[in-house]
PDB file of N, CA and C in Angstrom:
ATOM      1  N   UNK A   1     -27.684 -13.400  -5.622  1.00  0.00           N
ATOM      2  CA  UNK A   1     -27.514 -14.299  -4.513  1.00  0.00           C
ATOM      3  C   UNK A   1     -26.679 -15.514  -4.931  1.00  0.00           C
ATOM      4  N   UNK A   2     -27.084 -15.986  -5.823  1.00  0.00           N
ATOM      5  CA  UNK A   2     -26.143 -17.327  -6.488  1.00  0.00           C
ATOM      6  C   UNK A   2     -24.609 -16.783  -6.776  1.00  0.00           C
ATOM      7  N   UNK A   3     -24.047 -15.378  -7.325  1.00  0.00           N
ATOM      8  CA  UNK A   3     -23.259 -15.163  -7.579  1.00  0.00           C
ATOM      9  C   UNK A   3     -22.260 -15.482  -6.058  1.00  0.00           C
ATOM     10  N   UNK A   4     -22.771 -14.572  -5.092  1.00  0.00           N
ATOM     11  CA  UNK A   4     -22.398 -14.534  -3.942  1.00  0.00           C
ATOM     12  C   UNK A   4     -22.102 -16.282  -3.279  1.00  0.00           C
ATOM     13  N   UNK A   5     -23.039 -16.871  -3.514  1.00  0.00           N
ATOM     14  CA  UNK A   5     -22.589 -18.264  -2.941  1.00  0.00           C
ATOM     15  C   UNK A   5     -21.714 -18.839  -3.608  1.00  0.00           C
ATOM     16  N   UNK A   6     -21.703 -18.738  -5.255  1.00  0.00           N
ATOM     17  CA  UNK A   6     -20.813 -19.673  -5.672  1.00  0.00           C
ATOM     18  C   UNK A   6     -19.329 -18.564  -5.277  1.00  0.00           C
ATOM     19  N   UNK A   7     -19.164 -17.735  -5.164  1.00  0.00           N
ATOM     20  CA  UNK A   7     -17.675 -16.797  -4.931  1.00  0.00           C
ATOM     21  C   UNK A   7     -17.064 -18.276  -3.819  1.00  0.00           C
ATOM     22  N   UNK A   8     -18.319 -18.060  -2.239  1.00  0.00           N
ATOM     23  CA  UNK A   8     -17.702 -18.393  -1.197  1.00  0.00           C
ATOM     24  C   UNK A   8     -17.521 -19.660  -1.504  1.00  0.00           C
ATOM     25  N   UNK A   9     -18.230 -20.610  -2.164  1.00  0.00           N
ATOM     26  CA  UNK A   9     -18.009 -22.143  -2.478  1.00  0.00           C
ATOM     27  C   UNK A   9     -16.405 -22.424  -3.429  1.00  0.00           C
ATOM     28  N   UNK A  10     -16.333 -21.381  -3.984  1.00  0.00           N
ATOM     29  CA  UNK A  10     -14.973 -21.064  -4.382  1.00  0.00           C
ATOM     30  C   UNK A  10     -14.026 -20.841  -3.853  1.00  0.00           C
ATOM     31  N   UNK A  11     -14.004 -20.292  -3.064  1.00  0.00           N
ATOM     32  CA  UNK A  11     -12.879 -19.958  -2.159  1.00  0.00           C
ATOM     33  C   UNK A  11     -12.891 -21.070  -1.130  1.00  0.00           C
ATOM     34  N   UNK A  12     -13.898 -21.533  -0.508  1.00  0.00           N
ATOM     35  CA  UNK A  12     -13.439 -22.518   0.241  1.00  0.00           C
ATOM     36  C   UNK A  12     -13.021 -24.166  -0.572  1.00  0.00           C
ATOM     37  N   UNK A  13     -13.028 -23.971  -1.752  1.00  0.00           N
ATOM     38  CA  UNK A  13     -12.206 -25.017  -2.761  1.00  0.00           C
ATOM     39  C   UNK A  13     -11.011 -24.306  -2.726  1.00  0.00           C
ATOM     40  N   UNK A  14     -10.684 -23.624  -3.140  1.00  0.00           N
ATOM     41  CA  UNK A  14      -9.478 -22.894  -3.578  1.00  0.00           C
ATOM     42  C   UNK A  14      -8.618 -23.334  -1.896  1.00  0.00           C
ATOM     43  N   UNK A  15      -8.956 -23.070  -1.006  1.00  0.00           N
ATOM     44  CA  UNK A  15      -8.693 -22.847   0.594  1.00  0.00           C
ATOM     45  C   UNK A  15      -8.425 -24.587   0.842  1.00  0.00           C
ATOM     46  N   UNK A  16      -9.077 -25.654  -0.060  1.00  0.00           N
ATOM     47  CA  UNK A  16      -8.938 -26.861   0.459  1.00  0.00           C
ATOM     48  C   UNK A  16      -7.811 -27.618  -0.157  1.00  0.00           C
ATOM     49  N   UNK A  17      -7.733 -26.877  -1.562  1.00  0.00           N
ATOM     50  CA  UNK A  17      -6.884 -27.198  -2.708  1.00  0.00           C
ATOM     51  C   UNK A  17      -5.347 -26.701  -2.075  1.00  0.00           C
ATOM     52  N   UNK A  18      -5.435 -25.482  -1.818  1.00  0.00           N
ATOM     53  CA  UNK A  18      -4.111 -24.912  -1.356  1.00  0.00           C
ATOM     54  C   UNK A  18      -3.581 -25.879  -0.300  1.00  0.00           C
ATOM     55  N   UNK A  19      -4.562 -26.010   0.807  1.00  0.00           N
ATOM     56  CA  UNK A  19      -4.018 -26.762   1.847  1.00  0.00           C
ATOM     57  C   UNK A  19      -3.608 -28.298   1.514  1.00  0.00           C
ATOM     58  N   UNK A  20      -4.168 -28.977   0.382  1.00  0.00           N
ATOM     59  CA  UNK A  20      -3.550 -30.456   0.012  1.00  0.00           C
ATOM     60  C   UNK A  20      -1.823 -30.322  -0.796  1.00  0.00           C
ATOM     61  N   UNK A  21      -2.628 -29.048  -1.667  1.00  0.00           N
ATOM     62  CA  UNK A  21      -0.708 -28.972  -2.009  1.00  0.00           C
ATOM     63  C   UNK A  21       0.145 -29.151  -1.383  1.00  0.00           C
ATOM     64  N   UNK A  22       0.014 -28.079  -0.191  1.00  0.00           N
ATOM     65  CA  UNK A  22       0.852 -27.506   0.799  1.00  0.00           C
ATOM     66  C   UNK A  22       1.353 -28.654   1.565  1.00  0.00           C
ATOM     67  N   UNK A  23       0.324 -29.671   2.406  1.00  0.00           N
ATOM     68  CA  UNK A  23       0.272 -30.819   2.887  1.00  0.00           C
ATOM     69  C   UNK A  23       1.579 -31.378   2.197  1.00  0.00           C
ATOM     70  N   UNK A  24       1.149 -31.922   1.063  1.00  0.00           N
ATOM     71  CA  UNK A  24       2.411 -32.540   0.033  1.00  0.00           C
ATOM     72  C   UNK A  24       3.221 -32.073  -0.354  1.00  0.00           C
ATOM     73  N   UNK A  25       3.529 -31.240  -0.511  1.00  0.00           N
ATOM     74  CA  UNK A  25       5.195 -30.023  -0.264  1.00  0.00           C
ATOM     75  C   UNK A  25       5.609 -30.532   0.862  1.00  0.00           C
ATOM     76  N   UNK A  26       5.291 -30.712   1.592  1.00  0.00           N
ATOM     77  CA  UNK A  26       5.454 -30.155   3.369  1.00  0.00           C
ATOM     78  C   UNK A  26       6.375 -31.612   2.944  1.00  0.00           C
ATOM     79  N   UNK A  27       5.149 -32.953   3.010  1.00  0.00           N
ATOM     80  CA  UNK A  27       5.809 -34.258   3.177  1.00  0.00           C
ATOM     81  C   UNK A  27       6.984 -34.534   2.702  1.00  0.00           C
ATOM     82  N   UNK A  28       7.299 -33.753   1.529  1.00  0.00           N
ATOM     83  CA  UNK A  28       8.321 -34.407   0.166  1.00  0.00           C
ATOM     84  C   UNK A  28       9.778 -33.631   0.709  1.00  0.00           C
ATOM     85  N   UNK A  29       9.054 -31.765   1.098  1.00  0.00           N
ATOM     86  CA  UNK A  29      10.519 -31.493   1.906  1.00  0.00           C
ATOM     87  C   UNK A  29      10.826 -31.520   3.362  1.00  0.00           C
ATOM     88  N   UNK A  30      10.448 -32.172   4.321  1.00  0.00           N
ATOM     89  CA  UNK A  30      10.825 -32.035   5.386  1.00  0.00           C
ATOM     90  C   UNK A  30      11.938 -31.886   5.631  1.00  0.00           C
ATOM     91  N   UNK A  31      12.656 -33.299   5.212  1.00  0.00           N
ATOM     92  CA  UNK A  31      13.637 -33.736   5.472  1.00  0.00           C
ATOM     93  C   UNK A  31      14.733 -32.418   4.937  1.00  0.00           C
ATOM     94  N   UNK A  32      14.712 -31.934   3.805  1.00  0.00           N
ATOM     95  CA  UNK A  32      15.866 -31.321   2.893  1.00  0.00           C
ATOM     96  C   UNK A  32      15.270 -29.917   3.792  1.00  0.00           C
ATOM     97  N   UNK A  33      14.239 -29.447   4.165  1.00  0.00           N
ATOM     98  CA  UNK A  33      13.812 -28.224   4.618  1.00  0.00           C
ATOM     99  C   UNK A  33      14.994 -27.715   6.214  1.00  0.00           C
ATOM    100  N   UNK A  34      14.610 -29.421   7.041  1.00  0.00           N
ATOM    101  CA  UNK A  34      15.098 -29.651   8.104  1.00  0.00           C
ATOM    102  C   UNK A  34      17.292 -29.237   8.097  1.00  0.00           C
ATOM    103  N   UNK A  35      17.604 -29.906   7.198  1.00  0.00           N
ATOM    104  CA  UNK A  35      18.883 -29.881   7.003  1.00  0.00           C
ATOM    105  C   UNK A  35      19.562 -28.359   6.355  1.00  0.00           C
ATOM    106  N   UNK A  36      18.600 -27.843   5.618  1.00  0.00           N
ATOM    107  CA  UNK A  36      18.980 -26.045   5.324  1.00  0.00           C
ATOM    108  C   UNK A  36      18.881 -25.231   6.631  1.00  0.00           C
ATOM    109  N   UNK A  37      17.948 -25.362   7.527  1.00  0.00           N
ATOM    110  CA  UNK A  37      17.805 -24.740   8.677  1.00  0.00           C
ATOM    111  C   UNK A  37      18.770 -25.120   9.558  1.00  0.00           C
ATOM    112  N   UNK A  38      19.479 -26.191   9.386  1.00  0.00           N
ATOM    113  CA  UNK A  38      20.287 -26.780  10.732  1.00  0.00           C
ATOM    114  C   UNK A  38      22.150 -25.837  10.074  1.00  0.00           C
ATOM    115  N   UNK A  39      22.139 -26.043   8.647  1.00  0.00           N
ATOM    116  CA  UNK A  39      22.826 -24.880   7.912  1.00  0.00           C
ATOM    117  C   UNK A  39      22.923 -23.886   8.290  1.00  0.00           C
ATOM    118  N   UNK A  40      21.866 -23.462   7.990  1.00  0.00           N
ATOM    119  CA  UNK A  40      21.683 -22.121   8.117  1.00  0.00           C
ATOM    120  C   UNK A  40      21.422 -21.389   9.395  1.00  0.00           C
ATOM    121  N   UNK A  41      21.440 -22.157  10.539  1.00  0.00           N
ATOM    122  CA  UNK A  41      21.474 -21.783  12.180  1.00  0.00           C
ATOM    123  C   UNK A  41      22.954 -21.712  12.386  1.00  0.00           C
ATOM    124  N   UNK A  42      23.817 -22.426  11.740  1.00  0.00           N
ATOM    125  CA  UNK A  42      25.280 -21.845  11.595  1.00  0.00           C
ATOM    126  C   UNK A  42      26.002 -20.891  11.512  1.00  0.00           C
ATOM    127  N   UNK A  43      25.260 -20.248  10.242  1.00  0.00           N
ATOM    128  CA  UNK A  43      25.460 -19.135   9.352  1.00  0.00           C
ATOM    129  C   UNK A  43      25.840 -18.261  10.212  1.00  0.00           C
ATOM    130  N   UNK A  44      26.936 -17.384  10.680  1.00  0.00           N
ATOM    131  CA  UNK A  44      26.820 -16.105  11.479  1.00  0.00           C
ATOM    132  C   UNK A  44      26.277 -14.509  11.095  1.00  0.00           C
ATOM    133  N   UNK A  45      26.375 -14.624   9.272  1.00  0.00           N
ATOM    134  CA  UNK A  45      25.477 -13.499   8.699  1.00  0.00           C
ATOM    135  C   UNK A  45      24.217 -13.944   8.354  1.00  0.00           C
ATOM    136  N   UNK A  46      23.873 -14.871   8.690  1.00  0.00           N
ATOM    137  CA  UNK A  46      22.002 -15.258   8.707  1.00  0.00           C
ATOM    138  C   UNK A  46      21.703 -15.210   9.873  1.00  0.00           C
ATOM    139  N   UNK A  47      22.713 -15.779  11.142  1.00  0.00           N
ATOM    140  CA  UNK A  47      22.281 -14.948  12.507  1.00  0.00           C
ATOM    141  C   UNK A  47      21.817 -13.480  12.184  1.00  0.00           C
ATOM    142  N   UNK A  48      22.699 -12.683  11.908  1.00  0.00           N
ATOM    143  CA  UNK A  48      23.073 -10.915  12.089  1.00  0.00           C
ATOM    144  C   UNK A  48      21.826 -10.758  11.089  1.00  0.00           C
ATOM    145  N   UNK A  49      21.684 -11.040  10.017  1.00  0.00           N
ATOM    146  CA  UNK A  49      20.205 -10.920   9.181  1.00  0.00           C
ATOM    147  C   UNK A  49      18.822 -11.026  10.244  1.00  0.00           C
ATOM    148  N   UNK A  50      18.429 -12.041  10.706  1.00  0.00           N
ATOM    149  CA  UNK A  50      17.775 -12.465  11.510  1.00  0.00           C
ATOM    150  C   UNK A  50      17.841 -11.407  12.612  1.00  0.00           C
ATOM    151  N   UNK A  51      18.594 -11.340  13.189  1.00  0.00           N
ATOM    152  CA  UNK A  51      18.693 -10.503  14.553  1.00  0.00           C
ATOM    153  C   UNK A  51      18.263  -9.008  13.985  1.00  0.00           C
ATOM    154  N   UNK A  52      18.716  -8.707  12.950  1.00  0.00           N
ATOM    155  CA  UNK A  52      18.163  -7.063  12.263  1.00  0.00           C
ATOM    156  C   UNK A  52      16.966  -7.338  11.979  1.00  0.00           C
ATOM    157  N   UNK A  53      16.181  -8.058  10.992  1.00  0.00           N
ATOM    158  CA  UNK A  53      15.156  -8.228  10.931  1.00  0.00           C
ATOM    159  C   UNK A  53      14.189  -7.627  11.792  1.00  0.00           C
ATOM    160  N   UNK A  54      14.576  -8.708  12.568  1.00  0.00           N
ATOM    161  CA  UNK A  54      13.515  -8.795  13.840  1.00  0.00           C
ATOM    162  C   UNK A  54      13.885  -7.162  14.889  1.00  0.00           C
ATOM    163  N   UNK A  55      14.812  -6.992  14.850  1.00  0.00           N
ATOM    164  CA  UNK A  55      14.904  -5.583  15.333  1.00  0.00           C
ATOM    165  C   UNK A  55      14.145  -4.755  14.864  1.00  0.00           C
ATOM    166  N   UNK A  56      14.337  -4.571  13.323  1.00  0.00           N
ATOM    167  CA  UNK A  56      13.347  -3.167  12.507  1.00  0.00           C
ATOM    168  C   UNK A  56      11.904  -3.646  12.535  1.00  0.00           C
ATOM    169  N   UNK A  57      11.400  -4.788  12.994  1.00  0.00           N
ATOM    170  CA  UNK A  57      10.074  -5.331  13.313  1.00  0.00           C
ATOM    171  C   UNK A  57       9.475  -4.795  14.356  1.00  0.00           C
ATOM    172  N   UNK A  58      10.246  -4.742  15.336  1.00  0.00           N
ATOM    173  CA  UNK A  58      10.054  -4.200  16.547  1.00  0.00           C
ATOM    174  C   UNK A  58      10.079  -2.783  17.157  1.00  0.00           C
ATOM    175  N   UNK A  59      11.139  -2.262  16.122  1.00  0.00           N
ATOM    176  CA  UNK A  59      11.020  -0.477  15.882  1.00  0.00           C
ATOM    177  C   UNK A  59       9.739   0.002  14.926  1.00  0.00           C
ATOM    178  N   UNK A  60       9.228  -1.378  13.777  1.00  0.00           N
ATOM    179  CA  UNK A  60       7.839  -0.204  13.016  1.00  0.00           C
ATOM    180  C   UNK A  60       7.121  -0.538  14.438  1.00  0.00           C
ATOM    181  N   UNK A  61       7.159  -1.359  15.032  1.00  0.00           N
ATOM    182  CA  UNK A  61       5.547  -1.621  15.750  1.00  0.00           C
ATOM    183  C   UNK A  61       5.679  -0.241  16.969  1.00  0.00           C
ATOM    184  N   UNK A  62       6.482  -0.048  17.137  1.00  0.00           N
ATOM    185  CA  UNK A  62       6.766   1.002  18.585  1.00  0.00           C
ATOM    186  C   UNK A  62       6.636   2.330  17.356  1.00  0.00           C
ATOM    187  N   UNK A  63       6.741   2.405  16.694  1.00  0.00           N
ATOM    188  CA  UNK A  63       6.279   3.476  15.913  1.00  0.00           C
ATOM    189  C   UNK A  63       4.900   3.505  15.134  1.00  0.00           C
ATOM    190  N   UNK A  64       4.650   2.700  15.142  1.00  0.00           N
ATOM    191  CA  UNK A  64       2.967   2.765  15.121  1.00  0.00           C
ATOM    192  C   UNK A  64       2.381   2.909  16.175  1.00  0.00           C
ATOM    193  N   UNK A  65       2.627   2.126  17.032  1.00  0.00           N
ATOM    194  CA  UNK A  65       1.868   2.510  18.397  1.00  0.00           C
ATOM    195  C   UNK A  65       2.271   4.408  18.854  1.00  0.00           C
ATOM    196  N   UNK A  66       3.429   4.740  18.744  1.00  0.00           N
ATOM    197  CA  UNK A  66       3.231   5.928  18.719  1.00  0.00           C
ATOM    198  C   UNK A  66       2.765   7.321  17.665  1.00  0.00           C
ATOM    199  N   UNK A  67       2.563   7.196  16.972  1.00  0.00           N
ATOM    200  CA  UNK A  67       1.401   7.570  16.153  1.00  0.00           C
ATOM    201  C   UNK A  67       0.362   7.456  16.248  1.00  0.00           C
ATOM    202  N   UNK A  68      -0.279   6.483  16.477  1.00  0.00           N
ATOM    203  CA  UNK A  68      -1.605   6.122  17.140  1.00  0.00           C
ATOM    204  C   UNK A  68      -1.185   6.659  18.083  1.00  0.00           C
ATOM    205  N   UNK A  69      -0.654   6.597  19.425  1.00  0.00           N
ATOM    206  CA  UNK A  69      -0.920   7.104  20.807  1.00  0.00           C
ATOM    207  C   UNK A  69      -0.971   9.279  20.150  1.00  0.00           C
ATOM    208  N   UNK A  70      -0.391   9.731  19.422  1.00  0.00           N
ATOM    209  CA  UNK A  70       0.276  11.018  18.866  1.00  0.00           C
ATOM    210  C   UNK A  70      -1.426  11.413  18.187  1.00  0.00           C
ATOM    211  N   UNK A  71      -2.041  10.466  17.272  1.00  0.00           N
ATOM    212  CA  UNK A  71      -3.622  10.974  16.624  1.00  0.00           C
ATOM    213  C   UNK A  71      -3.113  10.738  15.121  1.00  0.00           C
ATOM    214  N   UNK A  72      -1.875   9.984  14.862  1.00  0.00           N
ATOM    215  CA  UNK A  72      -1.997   9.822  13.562  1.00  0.00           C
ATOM    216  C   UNK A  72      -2.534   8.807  12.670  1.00  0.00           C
ATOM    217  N   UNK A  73      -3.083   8.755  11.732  1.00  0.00           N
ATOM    218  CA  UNK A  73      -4.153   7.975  11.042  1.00  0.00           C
ATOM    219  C   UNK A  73      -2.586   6.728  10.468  1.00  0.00           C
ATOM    220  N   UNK A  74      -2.867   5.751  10.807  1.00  0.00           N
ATOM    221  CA  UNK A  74      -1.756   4.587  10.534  1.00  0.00           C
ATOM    222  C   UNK A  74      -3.064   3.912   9.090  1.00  0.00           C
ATOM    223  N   UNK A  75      -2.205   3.566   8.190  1.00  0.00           N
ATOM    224  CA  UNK A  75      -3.085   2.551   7.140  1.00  0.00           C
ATOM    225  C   UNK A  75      -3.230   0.808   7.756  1.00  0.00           C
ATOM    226  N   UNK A  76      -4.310   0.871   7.723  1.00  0.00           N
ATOM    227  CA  UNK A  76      -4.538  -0.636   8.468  1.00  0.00           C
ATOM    228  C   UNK A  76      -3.406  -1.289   7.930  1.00  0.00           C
ATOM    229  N   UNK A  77      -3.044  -1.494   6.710  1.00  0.00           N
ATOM    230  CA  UNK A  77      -2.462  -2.478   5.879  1.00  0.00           C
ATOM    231  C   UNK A  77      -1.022  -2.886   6.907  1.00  0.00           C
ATOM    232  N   UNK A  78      -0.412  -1.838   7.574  1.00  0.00           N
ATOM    233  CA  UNK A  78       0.574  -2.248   8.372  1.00  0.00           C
ATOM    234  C   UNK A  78       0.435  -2.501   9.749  1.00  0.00           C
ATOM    235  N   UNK A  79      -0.799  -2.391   9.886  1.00  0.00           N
ATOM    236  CA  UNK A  79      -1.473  -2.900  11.505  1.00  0.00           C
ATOM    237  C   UNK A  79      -1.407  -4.364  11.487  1.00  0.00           C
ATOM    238  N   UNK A  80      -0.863  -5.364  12.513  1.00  0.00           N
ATOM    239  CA  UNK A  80      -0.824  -6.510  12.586  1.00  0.00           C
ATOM    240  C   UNK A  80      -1.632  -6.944  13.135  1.00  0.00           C
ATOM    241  N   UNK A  81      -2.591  -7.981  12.323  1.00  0.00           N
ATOM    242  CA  UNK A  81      -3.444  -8.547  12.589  1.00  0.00           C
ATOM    243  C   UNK A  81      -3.381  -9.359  13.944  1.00  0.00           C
ATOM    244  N   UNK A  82      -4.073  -9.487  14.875  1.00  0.00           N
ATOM    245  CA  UNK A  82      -3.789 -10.451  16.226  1.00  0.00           C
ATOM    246  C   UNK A  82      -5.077 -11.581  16.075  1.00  0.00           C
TER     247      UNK A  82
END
């Protein structure tokens, strides 16, 4: 029983720790984060990247759903969490 509590008391440190880092990343790059994206919305082959991306995103999911609709066993691991 103790093992089990200290895991979860762990993880929700680990979970508080991550999020202060992150916090302070966040603050230090906004600014430089902000100015690569305004770049990189330029880009016409980071458009065409982007636009494929998101295309073959949209072809696994219509192919999972048909498999599932078909009786085929899909591995959760590529089921998107909602």
């Amino acid at each position: 029983m103790a093992n089990k509590f200290e895991k979860k008391a762990l993880d929700q440190v680990n979970q508080i720790n991550e999020g202060l880092l992150f916090g302070i990343l966040k603050f230090f790059m906004k600014s430089k984060t902000k100015r690569t994206l305004r770049k990189l919305s330029r880009d016409p082959e980071f458009k065409s990247a982007v636009a494929d991306m998101n295309y073959h995103a949209e072809r696994t999911k219509e192919l999972i759903k048909q498999y599932e609709e078909e009786g085929i066993n899909i591995d959760k691991r590529f089921k998107r969490r909602r």
